[in-house]
N, C-alpha and C. Protein backbone atom coordinates (compact mmCIF):
# COMPACT_ATOMS: atom_id res chain seq x y z
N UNK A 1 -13.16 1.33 11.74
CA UNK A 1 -13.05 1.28 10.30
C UNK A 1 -14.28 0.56 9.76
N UNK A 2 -14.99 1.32 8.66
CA UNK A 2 -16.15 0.84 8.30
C UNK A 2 -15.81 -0.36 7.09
N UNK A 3 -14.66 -0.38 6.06
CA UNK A 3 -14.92 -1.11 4.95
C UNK A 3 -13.40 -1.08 4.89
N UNK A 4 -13.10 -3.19 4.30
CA UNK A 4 -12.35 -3.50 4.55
C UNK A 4 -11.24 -3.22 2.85
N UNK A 5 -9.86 -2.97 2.84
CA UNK A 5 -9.67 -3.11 1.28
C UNK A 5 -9.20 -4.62 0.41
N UNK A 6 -9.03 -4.34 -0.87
CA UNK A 6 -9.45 -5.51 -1.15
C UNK A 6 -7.39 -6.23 -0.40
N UNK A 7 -7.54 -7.22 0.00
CA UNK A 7 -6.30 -8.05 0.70
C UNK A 7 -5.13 -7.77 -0.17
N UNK A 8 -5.38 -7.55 -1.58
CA UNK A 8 -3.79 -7.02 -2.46
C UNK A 8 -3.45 -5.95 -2.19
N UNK A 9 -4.21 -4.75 -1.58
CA UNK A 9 -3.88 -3.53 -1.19
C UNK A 9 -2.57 -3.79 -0.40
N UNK A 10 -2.19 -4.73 0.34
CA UNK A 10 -1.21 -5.19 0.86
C UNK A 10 0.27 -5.29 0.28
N UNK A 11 0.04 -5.84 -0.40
CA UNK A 11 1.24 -6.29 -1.71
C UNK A 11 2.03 -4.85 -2.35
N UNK A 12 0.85 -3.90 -2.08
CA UNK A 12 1.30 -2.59 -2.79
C UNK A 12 1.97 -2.01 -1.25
N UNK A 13 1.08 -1.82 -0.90
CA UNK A 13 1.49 -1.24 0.56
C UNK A 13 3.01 -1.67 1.17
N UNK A 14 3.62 -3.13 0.86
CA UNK A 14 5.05 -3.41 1.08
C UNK A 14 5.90 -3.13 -0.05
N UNK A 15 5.40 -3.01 -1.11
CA UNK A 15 5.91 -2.47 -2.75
C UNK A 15 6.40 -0.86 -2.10
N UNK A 16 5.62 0.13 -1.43
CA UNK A 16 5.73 1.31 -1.61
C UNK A 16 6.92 1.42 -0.39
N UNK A 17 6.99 0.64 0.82
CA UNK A 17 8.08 0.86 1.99
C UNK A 17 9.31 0.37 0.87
N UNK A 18 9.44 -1.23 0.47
CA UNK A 18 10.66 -1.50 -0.11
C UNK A 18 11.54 -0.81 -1.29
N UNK A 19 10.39 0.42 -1.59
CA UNK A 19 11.04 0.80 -2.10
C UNK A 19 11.59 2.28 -1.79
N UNK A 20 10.94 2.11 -0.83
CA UNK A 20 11.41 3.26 -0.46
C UNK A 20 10.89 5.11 -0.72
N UNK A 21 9.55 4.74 -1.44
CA UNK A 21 8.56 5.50 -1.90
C UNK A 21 8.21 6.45 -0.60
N UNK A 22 8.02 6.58 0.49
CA UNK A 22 7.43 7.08 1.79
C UNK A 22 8.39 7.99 2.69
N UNK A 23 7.73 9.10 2.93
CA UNK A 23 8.02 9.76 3.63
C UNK A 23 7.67 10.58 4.97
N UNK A 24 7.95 10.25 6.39
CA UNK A 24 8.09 10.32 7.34
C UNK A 24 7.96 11.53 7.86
N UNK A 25 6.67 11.91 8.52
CA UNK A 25 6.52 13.06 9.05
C UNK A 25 5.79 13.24 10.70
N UNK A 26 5.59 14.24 10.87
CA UNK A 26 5.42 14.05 12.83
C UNK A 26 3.77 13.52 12.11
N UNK A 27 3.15 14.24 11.20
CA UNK A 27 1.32 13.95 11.67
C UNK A 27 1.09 13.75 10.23
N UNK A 28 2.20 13.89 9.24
CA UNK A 28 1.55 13.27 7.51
C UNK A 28 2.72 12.83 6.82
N UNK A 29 2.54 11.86 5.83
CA UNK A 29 3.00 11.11 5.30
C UNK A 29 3.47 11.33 3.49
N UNK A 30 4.02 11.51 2.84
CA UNK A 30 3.90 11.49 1.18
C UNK A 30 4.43 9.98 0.84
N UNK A 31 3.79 9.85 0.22
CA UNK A 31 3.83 8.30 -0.83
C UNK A 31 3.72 8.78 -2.40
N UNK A 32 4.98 8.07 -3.00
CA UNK A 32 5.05 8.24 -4.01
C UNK A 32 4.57 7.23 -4.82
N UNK A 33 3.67 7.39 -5.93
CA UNK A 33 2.77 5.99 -6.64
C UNK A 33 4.03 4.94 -6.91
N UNK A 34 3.96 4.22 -7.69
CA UNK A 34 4.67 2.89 -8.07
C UNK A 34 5.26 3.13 -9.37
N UNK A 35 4.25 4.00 -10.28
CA UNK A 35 4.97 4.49 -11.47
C UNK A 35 5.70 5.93 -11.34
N UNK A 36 5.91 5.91 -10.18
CA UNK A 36 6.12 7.40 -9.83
C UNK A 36 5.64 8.74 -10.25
N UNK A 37 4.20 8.80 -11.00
CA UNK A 37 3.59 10.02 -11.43
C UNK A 37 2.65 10.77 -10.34
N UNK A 38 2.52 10.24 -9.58
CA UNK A 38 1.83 11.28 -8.20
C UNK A 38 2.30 11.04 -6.80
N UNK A 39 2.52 12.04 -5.76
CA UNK A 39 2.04 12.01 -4.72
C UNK A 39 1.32 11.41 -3.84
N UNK A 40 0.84 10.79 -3.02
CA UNK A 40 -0.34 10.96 -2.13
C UNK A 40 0.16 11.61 -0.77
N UNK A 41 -0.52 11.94 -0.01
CA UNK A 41 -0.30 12.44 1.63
C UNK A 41 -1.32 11.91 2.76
N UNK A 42 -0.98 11.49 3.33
CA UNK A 42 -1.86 10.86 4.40
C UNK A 42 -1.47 11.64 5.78
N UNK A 43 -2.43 11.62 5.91
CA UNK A 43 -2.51 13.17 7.30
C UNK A 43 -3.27 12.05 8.82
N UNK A 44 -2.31 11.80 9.79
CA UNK A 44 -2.95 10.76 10.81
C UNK A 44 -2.90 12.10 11.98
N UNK A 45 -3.62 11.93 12.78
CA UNK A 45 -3.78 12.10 14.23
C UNK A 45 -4.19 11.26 15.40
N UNK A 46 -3.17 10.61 15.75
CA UNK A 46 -3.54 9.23 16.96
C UNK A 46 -4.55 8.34 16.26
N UNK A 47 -5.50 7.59 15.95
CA UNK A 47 -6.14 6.93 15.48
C UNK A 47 -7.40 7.33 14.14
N UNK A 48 -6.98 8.41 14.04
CA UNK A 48 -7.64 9.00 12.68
C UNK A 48 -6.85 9.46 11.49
N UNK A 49 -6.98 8.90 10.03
CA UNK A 49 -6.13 9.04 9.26
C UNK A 49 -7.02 9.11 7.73
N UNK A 50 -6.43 10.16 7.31
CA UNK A 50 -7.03 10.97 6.03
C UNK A 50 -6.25 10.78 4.81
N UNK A 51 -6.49 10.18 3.74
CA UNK A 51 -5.35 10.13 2.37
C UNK A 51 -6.66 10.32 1.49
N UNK A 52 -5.34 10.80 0.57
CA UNK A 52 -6.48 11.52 -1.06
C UNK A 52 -5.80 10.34 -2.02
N UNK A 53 -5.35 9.38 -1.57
CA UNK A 53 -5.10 8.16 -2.28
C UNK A 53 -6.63 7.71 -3.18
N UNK A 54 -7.02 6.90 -4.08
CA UNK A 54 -7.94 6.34 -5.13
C UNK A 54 -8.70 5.99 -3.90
N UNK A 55 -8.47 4.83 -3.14
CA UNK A 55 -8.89 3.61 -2.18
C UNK A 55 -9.61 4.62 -1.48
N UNK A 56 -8.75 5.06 -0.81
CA UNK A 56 -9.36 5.69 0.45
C UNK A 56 -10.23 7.12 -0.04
N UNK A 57 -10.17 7.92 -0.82
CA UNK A 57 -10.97 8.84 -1.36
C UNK A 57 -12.35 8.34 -1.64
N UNK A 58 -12.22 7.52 -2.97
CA UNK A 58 -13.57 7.07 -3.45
C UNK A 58 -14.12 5.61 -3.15
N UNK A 59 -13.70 4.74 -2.62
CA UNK A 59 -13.95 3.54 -1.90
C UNK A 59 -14.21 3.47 -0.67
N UNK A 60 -13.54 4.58 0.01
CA UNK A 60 -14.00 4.60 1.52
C UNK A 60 -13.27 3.46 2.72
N UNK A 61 -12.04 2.73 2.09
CA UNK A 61 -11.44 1.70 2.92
C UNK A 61 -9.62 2.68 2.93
N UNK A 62 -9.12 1.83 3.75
CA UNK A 62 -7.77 2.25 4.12
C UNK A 62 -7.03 1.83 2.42
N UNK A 63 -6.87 2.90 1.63
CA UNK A 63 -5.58 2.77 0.61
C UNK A 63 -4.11 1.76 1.07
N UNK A 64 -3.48 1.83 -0.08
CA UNK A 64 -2.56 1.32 0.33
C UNK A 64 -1.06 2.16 0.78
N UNK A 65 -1.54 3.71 0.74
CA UNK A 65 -0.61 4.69 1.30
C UNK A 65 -0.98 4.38 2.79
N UNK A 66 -2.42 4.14 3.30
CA UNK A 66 -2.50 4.53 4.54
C UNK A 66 -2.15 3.24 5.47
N UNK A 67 -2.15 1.89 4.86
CA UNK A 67 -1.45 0.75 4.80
C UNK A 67 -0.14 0.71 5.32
N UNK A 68 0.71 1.51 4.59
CA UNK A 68 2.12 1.54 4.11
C UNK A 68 2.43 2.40 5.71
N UNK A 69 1.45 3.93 5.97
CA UNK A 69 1.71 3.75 7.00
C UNK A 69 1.82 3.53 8.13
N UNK A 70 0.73 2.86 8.61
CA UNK A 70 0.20 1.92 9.63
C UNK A 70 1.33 1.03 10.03
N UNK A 71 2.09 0.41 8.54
CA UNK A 71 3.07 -0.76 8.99
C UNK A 71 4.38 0.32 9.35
N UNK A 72 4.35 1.24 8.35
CA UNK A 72 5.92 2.01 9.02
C UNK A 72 5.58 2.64 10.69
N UNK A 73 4.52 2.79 11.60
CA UNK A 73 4.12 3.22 12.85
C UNK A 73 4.41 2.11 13.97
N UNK A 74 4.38 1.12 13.37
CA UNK A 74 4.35 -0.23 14.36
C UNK A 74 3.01 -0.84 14.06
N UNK A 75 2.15 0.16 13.55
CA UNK A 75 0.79 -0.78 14.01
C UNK A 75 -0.13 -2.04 13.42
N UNK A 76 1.05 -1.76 12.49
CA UNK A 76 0.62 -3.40 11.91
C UNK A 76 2.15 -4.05 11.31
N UNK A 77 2.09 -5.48 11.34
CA UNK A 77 3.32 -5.80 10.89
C UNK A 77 4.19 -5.88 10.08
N UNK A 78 5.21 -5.79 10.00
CA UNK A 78 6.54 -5.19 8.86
C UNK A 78 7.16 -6.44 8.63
N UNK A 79 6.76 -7.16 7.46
CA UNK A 79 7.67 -8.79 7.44
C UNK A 79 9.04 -8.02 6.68
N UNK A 80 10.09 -7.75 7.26
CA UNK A 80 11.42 -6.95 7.03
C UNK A 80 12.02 -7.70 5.49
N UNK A 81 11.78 -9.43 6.26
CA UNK A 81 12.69 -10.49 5.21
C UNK A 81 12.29 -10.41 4.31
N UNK A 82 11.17 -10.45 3.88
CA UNK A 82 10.10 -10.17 2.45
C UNK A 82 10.41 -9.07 1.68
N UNK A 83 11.04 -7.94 1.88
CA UNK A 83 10.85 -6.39 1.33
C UNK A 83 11.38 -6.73 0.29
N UNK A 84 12.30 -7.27 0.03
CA UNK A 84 13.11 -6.96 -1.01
C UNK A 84 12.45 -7.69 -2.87
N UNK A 85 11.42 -8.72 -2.12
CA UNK A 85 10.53 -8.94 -3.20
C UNK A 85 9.74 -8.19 -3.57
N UNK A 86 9.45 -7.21 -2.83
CA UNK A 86 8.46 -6.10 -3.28
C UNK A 86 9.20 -5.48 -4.30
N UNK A 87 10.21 -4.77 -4.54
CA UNK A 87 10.90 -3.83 -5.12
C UNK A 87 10.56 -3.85 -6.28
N UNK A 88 10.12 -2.75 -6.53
CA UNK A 88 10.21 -2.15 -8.01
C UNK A 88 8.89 -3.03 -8.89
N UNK A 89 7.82 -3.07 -8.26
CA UNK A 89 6.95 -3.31 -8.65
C UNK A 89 5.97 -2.23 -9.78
N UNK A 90 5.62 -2.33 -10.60
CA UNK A 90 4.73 -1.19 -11.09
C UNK A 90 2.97 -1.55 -11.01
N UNK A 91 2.66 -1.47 -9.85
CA UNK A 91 1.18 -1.88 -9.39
C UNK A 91 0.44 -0.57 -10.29
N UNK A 92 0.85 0.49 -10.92
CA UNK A 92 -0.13 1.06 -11.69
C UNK A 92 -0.69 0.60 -12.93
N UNK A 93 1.05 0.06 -13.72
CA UNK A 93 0.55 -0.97 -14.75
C UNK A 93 -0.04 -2.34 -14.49
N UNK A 94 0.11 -2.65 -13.42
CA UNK A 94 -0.28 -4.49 -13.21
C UNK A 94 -1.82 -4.13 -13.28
N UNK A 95 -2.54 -2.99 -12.29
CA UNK A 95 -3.39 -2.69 -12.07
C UNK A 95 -4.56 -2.40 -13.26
N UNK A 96 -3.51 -1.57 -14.11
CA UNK A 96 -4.30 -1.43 -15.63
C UNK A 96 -4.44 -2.38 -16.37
N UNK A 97 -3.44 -3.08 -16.77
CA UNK A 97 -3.57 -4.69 -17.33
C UNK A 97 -4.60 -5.55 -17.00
N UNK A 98 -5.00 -5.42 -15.59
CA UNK A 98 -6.06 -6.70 -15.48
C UNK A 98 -6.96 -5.61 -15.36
N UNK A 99 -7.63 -4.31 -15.25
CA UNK A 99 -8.81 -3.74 -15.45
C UNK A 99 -8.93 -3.75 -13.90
N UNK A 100 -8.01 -3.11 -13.06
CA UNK A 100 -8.49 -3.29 -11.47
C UNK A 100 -9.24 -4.75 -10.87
N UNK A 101 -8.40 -5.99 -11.95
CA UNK A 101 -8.44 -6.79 -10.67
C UNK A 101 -7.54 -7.20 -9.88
N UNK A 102 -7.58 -6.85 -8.88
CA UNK A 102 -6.27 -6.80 -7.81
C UNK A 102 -5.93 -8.16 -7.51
N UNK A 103 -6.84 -9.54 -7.62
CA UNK A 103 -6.11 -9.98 -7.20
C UNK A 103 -5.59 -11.18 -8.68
N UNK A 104 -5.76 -10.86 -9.90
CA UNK A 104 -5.51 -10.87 -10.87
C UNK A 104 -3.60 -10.29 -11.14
N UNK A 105 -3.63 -8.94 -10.81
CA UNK A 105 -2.48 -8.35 -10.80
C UNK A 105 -1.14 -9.00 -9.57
N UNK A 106 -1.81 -8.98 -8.45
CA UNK A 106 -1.15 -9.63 -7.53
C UNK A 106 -0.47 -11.33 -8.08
N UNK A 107 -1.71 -11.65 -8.76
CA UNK A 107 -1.32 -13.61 -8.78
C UNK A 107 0.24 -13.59 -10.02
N UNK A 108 0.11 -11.94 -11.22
CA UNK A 108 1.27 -11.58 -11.97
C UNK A 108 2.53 -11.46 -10.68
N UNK A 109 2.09 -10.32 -10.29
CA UNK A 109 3.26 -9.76 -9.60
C UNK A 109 4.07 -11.36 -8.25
N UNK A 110 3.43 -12.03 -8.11
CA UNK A 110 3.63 -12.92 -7.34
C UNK A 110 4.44 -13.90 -7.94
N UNK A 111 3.73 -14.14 -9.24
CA UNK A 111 4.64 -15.13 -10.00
C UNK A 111 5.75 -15.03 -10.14
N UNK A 112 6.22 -13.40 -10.34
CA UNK A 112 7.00 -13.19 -10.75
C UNK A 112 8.40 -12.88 -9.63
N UNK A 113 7.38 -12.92 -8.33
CA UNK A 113 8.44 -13.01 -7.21
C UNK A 113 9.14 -14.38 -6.97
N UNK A 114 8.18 -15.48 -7.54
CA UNK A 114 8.20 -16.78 -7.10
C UNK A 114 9.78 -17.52 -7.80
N UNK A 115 9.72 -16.37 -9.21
CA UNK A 115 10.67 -16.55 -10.30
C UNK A 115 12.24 -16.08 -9.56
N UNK A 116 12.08 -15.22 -8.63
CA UNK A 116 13.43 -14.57 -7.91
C UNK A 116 13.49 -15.30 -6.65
N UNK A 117 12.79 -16.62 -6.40
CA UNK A 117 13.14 -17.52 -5.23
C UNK A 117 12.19 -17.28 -3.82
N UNK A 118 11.64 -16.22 -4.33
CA UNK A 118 10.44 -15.94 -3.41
C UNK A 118 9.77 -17.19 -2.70
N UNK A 119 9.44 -17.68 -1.35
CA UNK A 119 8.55 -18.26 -0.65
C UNK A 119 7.09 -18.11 -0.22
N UNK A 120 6.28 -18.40 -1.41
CA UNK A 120 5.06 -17.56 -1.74
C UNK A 120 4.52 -18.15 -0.28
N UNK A 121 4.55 -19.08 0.31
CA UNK A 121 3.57 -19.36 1.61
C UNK A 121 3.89 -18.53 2.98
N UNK A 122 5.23 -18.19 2.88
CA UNK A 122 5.53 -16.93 3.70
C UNK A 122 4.83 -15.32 3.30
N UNK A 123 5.23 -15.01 2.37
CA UNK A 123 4.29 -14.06 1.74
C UNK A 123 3.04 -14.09 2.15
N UNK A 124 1.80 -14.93 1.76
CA UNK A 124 0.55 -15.29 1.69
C UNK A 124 0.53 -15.42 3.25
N UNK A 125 1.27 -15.75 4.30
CA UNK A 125 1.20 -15.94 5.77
C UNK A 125 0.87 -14.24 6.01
N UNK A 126 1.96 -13.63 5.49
CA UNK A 126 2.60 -12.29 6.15
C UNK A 126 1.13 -11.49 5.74
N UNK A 127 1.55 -11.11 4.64
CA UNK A 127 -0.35 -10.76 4.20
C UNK A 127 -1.38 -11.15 5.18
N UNK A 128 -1.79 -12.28 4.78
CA UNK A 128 -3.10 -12.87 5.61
C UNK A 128 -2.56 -12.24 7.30
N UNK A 129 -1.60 -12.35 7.73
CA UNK A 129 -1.21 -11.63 9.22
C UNK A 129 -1.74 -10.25 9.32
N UNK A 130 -1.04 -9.75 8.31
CA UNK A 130 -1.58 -8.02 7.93
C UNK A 130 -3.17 -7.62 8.38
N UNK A 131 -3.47 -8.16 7.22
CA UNK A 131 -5.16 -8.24 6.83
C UNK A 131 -5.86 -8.35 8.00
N UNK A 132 -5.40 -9.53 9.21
CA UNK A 132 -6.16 -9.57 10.14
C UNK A 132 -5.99 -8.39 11.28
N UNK A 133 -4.70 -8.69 11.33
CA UNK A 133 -4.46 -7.00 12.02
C UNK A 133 -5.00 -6.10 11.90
N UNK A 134 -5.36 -5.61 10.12
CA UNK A 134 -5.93 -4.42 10.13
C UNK A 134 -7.07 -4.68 10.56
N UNK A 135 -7.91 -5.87 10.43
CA UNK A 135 -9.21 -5.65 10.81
C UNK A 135 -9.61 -5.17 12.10
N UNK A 136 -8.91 -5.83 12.81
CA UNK A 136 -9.20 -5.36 14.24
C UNK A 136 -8.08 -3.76 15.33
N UNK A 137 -8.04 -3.21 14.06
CA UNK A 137 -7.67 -1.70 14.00
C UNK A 137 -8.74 -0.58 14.78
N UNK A 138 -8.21 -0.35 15.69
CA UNK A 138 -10.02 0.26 15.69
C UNK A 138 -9.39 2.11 15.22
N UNK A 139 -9.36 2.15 13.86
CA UNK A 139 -8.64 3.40 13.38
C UNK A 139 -10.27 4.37 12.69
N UNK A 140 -10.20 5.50 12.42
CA UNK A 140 -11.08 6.06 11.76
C UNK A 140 -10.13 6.43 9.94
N UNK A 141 -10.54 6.09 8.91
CA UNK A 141 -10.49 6.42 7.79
C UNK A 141 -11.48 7.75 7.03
N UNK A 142 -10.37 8.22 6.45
CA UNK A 142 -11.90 9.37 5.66
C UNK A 142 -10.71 9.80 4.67
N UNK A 143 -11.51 10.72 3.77
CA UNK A 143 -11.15 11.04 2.81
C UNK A 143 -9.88 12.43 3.19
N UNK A 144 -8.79 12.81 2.21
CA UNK A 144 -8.14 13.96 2.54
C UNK A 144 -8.23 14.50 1.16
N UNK A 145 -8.70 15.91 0.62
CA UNK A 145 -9.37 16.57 0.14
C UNK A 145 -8.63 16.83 -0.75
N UNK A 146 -7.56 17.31 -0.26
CA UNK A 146 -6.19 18.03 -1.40
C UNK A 146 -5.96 16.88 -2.01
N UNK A 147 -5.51 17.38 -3.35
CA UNK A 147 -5.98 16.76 -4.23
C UNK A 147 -4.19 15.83 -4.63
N UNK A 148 -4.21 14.55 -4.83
CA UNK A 148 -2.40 14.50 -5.58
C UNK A 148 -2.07 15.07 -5.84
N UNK A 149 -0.54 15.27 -5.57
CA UNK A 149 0.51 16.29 -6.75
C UNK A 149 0.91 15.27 -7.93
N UNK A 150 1.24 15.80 -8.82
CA UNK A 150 1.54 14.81 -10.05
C UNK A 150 2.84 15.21 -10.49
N UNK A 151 3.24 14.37 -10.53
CA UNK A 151 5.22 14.43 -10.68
C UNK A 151 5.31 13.49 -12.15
N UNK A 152 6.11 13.77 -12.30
CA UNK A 152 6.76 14.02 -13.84
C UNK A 152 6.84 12.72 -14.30
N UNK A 153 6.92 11.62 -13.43
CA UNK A 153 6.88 10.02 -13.87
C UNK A 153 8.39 9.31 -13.72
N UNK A 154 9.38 9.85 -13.12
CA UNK A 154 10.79 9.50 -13.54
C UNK A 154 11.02 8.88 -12.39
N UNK A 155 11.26 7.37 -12.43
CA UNK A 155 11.65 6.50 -11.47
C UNK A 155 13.03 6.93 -11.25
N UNK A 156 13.10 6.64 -9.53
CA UNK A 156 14.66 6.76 -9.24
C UNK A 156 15.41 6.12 -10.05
């Protein structure tokens, strides 16, 4: 993996399992956004993995679809106890609000876990665990071509 994403990519990436956004396939994946208006698909083969996610398209680092499924594979870690703070996050609006600063949006979305009894130093452990994991991934990232589907916006 050539380029790392920014460490909140994380936060989304357990946002999209807890909620249950992801879907399970032998060699590709669909992830549904956070506001629920698109698609993504992430297409893996043993250590090579392709999403038409934002991140991974035009940034060139692992999205947080391809994140999401790395941790649902085993290959990086799943803090189980944590999920339920993720839920129902809207990382498209947090994301727009601060102008893509992620970790601007994250320090919102955090607060606001902190407010439901959340143990932000567990969190910030589990993450920082993640992060290092991925680094030493030895995965190939690239772009997947097809383009999102765009769905209608209607949260479960």
């Amino acid at each position: 993996m050539r380029k790392m994403p920014p460490a909140e990519k994380i936060h989304e990436a357990l946002s999209a399992i807890a909620d249950g956004r992801i879907s399970m396939e032998e060699n590709a994946a669909s992830i549904v956004s956070s506001n629920y208006t698109k698609k993504y698909t992430v297409k893996f083969d043993g250590n090579e993995y392709a999403s038409n996610d934002s991140g991974t398209y035009w940034q060139k680092y692992p999205g947080y679809p391809v994140i999401a499924v790395l941790i649902l594979q085993g290959k990086l870690p799943g803090p189980e106890p944590l999920f339920p703070y993720f839920k129902g996050i809207d990382w498209n609006g947090l994301n727009k609000k601060h102008k893509n600063n992620y970790a601007e949006a994250a320090a919102e979305a955090l607060a606001k876990m902190e407010e439901k009894g959340a143990d932000l130093d567990a969190i910030n452990k589990a993450v920082s665990e993640i992060y290092d994991k991925l680094a030493s991934l030895k995965i190939t990232v690239k772009r997947n071509s097809e383009k999102p589907q765009a769905l209608k916006g209607n949260s479960p």
